[in-house]
PDB file of N, CA and C in Angstrom:
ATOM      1  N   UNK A   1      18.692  22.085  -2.758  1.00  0.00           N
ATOM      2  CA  UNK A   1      17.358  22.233  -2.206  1.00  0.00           C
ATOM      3  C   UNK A   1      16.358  21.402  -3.010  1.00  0.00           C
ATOM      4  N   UNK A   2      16.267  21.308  -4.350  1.00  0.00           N
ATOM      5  CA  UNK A   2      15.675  20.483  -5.550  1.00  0.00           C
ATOM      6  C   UNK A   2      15.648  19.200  -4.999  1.00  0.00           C
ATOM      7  N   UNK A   3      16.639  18.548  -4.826  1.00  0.00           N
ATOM      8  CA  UNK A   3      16.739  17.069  -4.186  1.00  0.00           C
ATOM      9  C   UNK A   3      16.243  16.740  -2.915  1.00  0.00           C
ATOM     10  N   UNK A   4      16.189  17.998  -1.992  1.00  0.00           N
ATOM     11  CA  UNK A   4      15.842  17.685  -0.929  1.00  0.00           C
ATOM     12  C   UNK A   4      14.134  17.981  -0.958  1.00  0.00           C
ATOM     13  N   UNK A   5      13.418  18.615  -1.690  1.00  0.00           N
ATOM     14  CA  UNK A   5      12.367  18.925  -1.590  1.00  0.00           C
ATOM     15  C   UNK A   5      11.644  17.623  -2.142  1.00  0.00           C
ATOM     16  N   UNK A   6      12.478  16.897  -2.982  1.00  0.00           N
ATOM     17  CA  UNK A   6      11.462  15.719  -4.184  1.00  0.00           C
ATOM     18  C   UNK A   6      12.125  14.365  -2.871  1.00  0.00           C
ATOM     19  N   UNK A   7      13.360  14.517  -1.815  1.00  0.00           N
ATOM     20  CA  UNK A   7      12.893  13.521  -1.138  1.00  0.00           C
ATOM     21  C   UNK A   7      12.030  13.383  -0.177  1.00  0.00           C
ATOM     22  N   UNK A   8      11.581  15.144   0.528  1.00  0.00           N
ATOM     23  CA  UNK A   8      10.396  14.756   1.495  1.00  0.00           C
ATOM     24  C   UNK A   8       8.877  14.516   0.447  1.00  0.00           C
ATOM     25  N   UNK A   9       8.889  14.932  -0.564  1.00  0.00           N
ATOM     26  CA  UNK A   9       7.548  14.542  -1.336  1.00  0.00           C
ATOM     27  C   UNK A   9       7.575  12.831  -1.458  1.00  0.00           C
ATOM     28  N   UNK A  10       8.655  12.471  -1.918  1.00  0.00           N
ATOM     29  CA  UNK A  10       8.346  10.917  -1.870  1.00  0.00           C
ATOM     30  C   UNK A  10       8.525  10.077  -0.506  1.00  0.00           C
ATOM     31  N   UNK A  11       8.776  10.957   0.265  1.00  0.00           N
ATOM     32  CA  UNK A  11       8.656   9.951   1.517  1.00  0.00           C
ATOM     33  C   UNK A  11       7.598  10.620   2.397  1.00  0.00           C
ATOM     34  N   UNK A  12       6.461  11.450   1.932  1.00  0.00           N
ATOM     35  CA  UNK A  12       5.146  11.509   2.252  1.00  0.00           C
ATOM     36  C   UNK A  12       4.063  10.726   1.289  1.00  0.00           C
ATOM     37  N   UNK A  13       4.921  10.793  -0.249  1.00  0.00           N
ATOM     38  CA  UNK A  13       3.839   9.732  -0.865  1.00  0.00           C
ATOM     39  C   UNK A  13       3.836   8.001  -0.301  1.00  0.00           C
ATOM     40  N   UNK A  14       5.064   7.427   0.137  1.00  0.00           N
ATOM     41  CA  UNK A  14       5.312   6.215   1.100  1.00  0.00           C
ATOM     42  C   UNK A  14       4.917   6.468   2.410  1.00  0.00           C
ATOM     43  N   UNK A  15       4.306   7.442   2.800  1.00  0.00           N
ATOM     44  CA  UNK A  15       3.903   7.360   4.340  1.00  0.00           C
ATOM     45  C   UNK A  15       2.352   7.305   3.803  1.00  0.00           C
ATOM     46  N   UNK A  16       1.821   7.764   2.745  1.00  0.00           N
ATOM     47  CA  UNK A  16       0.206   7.853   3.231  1.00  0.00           C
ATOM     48  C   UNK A  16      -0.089   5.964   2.115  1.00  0.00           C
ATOM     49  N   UNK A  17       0.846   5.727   1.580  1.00  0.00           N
ATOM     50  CA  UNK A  17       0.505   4.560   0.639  1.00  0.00           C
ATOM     51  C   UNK A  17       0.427   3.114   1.855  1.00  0.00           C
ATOM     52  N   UNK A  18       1.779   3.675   3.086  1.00  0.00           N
ATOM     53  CA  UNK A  18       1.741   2.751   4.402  1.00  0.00           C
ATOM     54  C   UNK A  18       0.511   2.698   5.357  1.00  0.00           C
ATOM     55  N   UNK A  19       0.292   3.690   5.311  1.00  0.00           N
ATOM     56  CA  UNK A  19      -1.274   4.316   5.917  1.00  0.00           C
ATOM     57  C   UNK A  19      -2.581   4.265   5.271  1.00  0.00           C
ATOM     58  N   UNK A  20      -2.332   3.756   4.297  1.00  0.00           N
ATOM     59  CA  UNK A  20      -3.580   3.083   3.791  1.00  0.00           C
ATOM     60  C   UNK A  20      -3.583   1.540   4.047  1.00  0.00           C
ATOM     61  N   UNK A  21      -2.396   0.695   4.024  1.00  0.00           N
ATOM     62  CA  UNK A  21      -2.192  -0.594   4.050  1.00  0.00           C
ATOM     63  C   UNK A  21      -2.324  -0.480   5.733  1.00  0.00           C
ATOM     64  N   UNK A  22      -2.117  -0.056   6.354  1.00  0.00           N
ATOM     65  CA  UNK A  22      -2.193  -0.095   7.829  1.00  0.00           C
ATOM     66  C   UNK A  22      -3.619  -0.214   8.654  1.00  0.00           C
ATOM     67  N   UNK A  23      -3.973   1.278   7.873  1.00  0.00           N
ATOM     68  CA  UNK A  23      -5.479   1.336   7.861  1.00  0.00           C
ATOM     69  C   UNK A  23      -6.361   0.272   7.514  1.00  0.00           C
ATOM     70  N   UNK A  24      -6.103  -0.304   6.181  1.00  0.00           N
ATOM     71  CA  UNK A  24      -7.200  -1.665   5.732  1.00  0.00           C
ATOM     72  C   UNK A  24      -7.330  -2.965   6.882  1.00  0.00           C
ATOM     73  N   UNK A  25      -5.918  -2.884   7.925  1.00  0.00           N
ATOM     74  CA  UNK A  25      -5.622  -3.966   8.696  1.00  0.00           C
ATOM     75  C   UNK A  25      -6.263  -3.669   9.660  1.00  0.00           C
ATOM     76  N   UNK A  26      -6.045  -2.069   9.707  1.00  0.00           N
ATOM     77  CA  UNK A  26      -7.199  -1.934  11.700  1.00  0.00           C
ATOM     78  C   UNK A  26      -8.168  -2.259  11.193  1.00  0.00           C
ATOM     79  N   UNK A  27      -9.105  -1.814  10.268  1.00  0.00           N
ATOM     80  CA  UNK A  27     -10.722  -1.741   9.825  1.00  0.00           C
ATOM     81  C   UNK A  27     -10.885  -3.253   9.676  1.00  0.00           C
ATOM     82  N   UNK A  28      -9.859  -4.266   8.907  1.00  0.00           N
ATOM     83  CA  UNK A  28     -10.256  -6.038   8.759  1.00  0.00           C
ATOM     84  C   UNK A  28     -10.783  -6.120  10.356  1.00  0.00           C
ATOM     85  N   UNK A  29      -9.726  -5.797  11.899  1.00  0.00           N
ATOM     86  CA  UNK A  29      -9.584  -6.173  12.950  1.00  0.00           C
ATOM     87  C   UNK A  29     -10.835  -5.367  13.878  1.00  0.00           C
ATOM     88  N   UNK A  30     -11.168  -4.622  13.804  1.00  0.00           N
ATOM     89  CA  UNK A  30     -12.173  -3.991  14.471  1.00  0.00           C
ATOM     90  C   UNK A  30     -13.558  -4.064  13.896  1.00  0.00           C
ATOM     91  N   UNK A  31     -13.536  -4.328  12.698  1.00  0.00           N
ATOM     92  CA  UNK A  31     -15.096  -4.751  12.031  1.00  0.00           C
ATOM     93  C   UNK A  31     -15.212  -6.060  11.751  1.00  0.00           C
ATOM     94  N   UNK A  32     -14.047  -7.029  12.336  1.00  0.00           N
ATOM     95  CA  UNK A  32     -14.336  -8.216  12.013  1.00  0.00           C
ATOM     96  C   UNK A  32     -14.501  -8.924  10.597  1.00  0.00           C
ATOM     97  N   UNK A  33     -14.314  -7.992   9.666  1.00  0.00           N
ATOM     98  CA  UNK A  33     -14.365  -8.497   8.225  1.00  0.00           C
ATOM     99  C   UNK A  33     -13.367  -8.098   7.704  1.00  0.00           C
ATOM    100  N   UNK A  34     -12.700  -9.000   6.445  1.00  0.00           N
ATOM    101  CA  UNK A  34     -11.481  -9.276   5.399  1.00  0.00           C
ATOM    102  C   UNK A  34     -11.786  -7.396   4.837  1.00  0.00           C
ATOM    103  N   UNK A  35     -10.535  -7.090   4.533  1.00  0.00           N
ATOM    104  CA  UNK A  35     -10.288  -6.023   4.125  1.00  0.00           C
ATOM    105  C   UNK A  35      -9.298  -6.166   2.806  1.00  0.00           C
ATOM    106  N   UNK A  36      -9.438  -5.344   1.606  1.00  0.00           N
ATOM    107  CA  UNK A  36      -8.277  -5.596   0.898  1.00  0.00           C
ATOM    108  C   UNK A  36      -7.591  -4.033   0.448  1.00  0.00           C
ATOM    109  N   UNK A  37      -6.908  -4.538  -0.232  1.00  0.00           N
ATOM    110  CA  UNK A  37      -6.048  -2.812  -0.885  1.00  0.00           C
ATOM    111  C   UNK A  37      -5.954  -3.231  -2.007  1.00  0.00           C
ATOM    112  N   UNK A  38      -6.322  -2.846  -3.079  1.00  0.00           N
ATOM    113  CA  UNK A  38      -5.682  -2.511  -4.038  1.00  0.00           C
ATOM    114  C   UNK A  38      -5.096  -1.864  -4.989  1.00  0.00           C
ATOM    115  N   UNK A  39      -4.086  -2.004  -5.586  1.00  0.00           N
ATOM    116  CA  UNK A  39      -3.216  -1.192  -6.180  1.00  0.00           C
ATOM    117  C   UNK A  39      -3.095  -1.146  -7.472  1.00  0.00           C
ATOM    118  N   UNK A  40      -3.633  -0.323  -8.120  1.00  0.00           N
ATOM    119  CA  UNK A  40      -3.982   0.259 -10.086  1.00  0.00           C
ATOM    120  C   UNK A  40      -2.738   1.147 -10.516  1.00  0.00           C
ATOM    121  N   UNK A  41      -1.424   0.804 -10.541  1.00  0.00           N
ATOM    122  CA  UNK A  41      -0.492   1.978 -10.957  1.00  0.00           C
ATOM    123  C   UNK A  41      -0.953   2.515 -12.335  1.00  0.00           C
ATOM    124  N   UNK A  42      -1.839   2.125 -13.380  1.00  0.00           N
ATOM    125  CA  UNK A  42      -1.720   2.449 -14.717  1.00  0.00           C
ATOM    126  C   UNK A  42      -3.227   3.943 -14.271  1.00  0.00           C
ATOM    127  N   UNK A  43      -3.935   3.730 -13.113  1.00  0.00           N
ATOM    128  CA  UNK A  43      -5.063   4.421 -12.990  1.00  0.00           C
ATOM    129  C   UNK A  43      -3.969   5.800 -11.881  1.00  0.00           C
ATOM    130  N   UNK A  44      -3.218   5.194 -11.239  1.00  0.00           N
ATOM    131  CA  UNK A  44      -2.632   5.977 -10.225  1.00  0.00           C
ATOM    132  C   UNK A  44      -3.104   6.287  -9.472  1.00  0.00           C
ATOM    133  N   UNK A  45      -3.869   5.322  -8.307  1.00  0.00           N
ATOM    134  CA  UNK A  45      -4.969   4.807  -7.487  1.00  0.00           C
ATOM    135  C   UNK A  45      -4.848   3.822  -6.389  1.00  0.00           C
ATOM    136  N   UNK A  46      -5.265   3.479  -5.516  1.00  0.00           N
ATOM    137  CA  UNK A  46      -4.940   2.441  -4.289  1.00  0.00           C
ATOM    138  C   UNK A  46      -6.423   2.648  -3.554  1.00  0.00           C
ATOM    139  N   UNK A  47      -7.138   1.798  -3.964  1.00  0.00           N
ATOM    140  CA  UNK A  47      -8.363   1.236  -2.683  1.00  0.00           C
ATOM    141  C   UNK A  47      -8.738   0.615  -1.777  1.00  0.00           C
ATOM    142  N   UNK A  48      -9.341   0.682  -1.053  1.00  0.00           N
ATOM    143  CA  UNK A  48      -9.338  -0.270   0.187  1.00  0.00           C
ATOM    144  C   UNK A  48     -11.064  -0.545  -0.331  1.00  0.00           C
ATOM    145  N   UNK A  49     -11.230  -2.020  -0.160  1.00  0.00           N
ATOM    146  CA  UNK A  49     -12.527  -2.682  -0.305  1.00  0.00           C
ATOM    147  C   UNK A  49     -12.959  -3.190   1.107  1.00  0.00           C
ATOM    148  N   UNK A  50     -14.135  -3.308   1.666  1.00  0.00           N
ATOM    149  CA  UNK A  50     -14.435  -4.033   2.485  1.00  0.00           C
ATOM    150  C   UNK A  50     -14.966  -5.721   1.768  1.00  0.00           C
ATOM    151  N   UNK A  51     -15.063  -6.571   2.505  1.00  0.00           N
ATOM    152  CA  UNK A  51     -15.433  -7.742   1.900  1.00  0.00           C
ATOM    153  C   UNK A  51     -13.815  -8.689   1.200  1.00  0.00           C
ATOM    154  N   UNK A  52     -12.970  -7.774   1.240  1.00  0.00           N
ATOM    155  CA  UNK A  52     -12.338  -8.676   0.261  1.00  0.00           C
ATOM    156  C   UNK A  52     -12.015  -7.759  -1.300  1.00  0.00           C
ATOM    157  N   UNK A  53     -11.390  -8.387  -2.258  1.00  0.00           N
ATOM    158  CA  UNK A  53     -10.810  -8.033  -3.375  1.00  0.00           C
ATOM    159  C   UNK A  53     -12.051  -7.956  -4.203  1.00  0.00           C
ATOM    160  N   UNK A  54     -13.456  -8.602  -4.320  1.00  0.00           N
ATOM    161  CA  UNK A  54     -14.376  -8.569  -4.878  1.00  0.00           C
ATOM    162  C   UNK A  54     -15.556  -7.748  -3.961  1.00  0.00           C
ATOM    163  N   UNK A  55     -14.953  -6.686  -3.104  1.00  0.00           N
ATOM    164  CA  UNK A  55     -15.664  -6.096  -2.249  1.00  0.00           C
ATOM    165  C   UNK A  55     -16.485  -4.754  -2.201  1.00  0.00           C
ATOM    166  N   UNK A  56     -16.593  -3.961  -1.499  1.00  0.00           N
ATOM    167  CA  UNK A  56     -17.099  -2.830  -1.651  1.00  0.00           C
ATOM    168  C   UNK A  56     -16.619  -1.697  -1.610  1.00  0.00           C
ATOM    169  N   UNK A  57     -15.921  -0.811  -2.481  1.00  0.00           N
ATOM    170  CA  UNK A  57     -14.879  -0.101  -2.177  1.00  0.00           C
ATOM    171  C   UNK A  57     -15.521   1.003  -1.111  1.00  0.00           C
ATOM    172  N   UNK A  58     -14.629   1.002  -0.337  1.00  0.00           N
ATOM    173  CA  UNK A  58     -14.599   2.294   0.865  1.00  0.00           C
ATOM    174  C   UNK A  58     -13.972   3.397   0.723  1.00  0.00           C
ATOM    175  N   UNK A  59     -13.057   3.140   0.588  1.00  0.00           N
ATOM    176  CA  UNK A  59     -11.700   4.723   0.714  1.00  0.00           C
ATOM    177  C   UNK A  59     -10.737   4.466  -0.739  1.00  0.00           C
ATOM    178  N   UNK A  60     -10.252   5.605  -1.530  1.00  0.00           N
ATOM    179  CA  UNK A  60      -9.281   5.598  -2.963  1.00  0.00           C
ATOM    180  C   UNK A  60      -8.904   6.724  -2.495  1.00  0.00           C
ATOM    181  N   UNK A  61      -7.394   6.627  -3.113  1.00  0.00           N
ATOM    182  CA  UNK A  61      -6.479   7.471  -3.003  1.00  0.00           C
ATOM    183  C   UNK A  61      -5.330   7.504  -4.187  1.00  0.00           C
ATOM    184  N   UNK A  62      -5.348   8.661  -4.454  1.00  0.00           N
ATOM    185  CA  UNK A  62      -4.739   8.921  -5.872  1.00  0.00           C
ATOM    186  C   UNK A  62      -3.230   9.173  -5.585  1.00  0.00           C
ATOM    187  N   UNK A  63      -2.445   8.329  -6.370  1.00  0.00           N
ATOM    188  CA  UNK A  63      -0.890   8.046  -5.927  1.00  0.00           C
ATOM    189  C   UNK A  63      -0.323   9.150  -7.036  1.00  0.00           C
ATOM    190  N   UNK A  64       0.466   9.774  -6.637  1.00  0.00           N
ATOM    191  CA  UNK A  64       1.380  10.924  -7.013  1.00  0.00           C
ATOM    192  C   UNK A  64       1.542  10.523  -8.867  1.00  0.00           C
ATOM    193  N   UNK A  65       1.661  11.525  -9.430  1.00  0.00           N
ATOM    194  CA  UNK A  65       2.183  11.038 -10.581  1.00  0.00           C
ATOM    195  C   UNK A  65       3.119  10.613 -10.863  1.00  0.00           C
ATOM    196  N   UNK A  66       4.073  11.399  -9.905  1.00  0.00           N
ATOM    197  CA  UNK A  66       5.870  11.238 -10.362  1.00  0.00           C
ATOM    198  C   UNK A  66       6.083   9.702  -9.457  1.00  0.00           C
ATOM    199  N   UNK A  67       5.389   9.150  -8.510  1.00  0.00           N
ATOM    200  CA  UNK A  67       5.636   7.729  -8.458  1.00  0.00           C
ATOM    201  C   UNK A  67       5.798   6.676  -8.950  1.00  0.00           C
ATOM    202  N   UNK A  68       6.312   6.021  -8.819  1.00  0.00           N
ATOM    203  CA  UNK A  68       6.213   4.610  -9.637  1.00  0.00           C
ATOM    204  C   UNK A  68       5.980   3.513  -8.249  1.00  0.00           C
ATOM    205  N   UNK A  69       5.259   2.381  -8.912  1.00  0.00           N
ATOM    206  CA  UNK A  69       4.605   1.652  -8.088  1.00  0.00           C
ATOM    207  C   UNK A  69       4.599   0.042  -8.434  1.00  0.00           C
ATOM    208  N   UNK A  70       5.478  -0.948  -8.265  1.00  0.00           N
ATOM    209  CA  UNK A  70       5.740  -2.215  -8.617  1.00  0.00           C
ATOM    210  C   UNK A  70       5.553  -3.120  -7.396  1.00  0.00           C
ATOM    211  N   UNK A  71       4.975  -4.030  -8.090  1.00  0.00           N
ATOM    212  CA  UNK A  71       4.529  -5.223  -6.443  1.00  0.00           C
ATOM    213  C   UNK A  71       6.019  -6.691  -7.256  1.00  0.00           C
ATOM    214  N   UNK A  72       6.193  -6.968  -6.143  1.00  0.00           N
ATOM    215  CA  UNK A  72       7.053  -8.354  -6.666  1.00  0.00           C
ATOM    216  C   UNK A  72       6.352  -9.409  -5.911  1.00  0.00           C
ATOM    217  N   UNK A  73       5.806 -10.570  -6.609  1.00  0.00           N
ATOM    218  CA  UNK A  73       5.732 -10.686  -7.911  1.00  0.00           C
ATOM    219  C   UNK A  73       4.727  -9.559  -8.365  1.00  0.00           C
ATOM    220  N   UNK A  74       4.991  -9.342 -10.005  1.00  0.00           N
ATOM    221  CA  UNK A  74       4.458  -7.826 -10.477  1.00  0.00           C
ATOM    222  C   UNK A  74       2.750  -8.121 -10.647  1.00  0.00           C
ATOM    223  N   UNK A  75       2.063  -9.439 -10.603  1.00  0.00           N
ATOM    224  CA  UNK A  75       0.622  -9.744 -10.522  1.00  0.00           C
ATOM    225  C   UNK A  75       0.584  -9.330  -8.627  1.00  0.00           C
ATOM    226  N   UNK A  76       0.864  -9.404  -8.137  1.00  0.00           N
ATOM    227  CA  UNK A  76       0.440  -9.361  -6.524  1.00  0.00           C
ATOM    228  C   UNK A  76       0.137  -7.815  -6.332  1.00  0.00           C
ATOM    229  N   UNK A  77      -0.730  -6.935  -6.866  1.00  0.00           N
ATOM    230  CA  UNK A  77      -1.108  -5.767  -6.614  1.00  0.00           C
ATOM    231  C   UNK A  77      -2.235  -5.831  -5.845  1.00  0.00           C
ATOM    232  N   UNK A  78      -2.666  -6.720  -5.233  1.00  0.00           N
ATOM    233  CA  UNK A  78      -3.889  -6.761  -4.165  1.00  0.00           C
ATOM    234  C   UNK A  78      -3.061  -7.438  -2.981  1.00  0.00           C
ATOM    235  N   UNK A  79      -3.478  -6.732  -1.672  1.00  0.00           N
ATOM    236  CA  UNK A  79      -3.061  -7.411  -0.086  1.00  0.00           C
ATOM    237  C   UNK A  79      -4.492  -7.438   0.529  1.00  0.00           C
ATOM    238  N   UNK A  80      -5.018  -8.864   1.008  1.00  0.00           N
ATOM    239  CA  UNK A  80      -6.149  -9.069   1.412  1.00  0.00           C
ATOM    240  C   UNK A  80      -5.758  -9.274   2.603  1.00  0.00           C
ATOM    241  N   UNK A  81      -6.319  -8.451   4.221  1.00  0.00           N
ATOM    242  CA  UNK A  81      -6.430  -8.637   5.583  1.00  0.00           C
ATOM    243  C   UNK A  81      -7.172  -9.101   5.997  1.00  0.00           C
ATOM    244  N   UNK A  82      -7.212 -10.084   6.928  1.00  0.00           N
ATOM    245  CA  UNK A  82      -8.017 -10.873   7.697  1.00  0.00           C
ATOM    246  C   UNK A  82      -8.255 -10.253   9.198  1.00  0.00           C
ATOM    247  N   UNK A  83      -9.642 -11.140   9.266  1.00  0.00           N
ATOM    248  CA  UNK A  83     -10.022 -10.315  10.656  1.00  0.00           C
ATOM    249  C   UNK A  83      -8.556 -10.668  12.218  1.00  0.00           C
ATOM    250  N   UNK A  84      -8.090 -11.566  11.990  1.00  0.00           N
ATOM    251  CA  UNK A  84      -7.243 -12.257  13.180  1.00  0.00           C
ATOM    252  C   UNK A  84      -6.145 -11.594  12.717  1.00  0.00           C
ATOM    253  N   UNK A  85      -5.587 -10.134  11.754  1.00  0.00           N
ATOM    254  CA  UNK A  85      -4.476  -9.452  11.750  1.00  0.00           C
ATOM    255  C   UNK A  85      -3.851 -10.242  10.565  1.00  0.00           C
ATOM    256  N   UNK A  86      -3.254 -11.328   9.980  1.00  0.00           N
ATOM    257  CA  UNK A  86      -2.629 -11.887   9.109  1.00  0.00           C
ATOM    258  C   UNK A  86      -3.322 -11.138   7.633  1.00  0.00           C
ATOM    259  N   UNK A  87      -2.484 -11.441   6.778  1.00  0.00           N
ATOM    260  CA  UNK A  87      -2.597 -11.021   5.460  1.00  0.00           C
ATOM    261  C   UNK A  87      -1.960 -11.977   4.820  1.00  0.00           C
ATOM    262  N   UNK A  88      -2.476 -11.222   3.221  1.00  0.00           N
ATOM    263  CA  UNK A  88      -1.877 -12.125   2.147  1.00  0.00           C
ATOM    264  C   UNK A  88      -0.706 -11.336   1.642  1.00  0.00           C
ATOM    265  N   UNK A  89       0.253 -11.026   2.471  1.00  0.00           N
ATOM    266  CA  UNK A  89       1.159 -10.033   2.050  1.00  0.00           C
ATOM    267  C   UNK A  89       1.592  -9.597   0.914  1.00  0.00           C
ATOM    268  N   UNK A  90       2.818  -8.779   1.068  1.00  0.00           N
ATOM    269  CA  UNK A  90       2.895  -7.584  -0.218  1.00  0.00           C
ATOM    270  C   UNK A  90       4.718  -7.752  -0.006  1.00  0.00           C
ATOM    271  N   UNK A  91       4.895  -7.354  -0.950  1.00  0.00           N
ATOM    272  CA  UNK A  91       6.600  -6.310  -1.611  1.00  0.00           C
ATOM    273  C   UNK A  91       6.002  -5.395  -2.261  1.00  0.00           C
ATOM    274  N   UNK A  92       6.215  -4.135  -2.135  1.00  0.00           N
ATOM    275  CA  UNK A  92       6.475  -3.164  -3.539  1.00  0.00           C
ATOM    276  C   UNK A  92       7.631  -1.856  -3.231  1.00  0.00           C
ATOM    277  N   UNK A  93       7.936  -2.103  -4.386  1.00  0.00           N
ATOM    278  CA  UNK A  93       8.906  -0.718  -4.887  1.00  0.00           C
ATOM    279  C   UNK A  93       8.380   0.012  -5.144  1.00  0.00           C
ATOM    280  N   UNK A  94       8.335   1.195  -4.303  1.00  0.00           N
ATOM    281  CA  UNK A  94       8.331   2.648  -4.630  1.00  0.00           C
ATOM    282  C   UNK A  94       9.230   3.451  -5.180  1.00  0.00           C
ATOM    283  N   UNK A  95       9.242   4.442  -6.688  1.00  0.00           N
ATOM    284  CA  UNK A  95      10.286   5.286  -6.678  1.00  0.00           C
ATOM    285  C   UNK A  95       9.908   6.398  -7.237  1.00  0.00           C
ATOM    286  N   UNK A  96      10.609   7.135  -7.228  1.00  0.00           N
ATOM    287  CA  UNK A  96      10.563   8.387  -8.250  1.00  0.00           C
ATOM    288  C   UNK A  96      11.894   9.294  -7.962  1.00  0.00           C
ATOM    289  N   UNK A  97      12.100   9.363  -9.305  1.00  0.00           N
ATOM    290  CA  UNK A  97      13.858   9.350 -10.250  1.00  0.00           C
ATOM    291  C   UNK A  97      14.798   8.771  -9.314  1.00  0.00           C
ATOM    292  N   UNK A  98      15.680   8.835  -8.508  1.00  0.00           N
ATOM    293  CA  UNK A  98      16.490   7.612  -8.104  1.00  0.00           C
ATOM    294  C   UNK A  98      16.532   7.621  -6.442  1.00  0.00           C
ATOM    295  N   UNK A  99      15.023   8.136  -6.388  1.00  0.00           N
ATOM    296  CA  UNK A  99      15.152   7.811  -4.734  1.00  0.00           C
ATOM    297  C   UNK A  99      13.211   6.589  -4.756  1.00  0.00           C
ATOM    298  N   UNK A 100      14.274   5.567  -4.499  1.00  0.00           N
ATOM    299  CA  UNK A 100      13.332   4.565  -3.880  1.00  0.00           C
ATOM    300  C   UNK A 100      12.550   4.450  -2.414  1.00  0.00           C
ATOM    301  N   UNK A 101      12.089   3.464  -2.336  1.00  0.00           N
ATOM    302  CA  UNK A 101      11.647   3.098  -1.265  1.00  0.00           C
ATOM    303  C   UNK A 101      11.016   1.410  -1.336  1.00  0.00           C
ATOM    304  N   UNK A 102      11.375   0.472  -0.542  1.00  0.00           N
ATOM    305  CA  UNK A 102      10.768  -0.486  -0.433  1.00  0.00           C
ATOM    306  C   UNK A 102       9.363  -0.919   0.813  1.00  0.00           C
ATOM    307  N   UNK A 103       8.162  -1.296   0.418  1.00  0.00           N
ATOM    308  CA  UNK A 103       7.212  -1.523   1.436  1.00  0.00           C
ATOM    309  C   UNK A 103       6.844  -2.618   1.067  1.00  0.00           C
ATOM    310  N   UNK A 104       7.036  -3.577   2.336  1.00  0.00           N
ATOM    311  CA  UNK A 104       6.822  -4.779   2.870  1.00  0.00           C
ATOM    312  C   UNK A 104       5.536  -4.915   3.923  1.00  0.00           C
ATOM    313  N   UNK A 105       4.475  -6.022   3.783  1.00  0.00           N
ATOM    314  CA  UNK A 105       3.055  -6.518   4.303  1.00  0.00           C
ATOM    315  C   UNK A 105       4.070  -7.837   4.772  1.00  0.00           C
ATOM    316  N   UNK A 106       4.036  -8.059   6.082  1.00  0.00           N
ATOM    317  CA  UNK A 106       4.299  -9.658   6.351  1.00  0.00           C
ATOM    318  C   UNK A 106       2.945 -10.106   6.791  1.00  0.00           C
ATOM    319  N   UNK A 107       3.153 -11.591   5.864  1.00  0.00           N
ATOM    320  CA  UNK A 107       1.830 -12.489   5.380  1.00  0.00           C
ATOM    321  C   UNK A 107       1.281 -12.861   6.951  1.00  0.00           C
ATOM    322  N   UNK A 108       2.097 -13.249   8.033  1.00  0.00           N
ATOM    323  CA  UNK A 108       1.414 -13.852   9.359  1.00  0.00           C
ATOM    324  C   UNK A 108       0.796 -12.444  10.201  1.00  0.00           C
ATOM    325  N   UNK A 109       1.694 -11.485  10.395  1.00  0.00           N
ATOM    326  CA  UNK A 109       1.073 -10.323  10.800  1.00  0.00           C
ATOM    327  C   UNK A 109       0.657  -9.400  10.507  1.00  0.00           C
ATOM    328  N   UNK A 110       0.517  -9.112   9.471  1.00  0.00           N
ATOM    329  CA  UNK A 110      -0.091  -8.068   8.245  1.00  0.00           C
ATOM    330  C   UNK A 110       0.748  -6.892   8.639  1.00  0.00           C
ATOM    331  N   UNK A 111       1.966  -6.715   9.532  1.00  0.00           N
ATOM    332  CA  UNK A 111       2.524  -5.434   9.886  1.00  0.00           C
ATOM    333  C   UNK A 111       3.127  -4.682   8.860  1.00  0.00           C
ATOM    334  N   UNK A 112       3.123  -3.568   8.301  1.00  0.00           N
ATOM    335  CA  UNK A 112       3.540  -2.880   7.155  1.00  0.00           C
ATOM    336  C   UNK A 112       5.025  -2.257   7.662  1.00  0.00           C
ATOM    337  N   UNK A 113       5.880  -2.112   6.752  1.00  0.00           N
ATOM    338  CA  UNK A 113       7.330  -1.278   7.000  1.00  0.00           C
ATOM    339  C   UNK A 113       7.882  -0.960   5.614  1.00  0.00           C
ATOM    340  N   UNK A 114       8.212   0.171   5.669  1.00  0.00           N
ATOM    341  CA  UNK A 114       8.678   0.850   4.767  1.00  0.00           C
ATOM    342  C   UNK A 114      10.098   1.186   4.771  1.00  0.00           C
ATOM    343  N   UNK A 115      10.897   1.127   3.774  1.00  0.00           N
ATOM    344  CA  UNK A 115      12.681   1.303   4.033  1.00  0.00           C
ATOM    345  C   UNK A 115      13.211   1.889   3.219  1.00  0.00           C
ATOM    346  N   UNK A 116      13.710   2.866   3.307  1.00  0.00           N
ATOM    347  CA  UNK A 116      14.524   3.260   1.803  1.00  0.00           C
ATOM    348  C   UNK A 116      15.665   2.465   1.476  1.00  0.00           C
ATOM    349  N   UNK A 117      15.706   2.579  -0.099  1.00  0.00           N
ATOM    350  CA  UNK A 117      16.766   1.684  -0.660  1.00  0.00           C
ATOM    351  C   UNK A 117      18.089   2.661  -1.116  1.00  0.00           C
TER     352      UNK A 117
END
């Protein structure tokens, strides 16, 4: 039951971390302005800015403790959305103790997907 309880917790902490990256893409597309996310694992944090990475933060959300949170490459912790849907896409590894998860931003369509590993 232990194992099964810590895998629906981490695959609700990868559903609302997808749902924020999802979210930043409708709000770029319906307000017509660049949207970004960014991602602070040392704060244990994820924001969405309007304007861009030098923007105005809108919405933060505090990422689980027991997560772990890696972008590849490990500097790419910001995904900036454009109003026409494209992004500056993402990789990151999600884990906590040996159940992963991988979430992928593709750069032409900004579409987010999440997979366990």
């Amino acid at each position: 039951i232990g194992r099964s309880t810590e895998s629906i917790r981490v695959r609700a902490a990868v559903a609302g971390f997808s749902a924020m990256l999802r979210h930043a893409r409708e709000r770029a597309i319906v307000t017509r302005t660049a949207q970004a996310v960014v991602i602070d694992p040392a704060e244990r944090r994820m924001s969405r800015l309007a304007g861009g990475p030098d923007g105005e933060v809108r919405e933060t959300r505090q990422l689980p403790d027991r997560l772990s949170v890696e972008a590849e490459p490990p500097p790419a912790l910001t995904v900036r959305f454009e109003p026409q849907g494209a992004s500056s896409g993402g990789d990151f590894r999600l884990s906590s103790g040996s159940i992963a998860y991988r979430v992928t931003v593709d750069a032409l369509t900004g579409r987010v997907r999440s997979l366990r590993q």
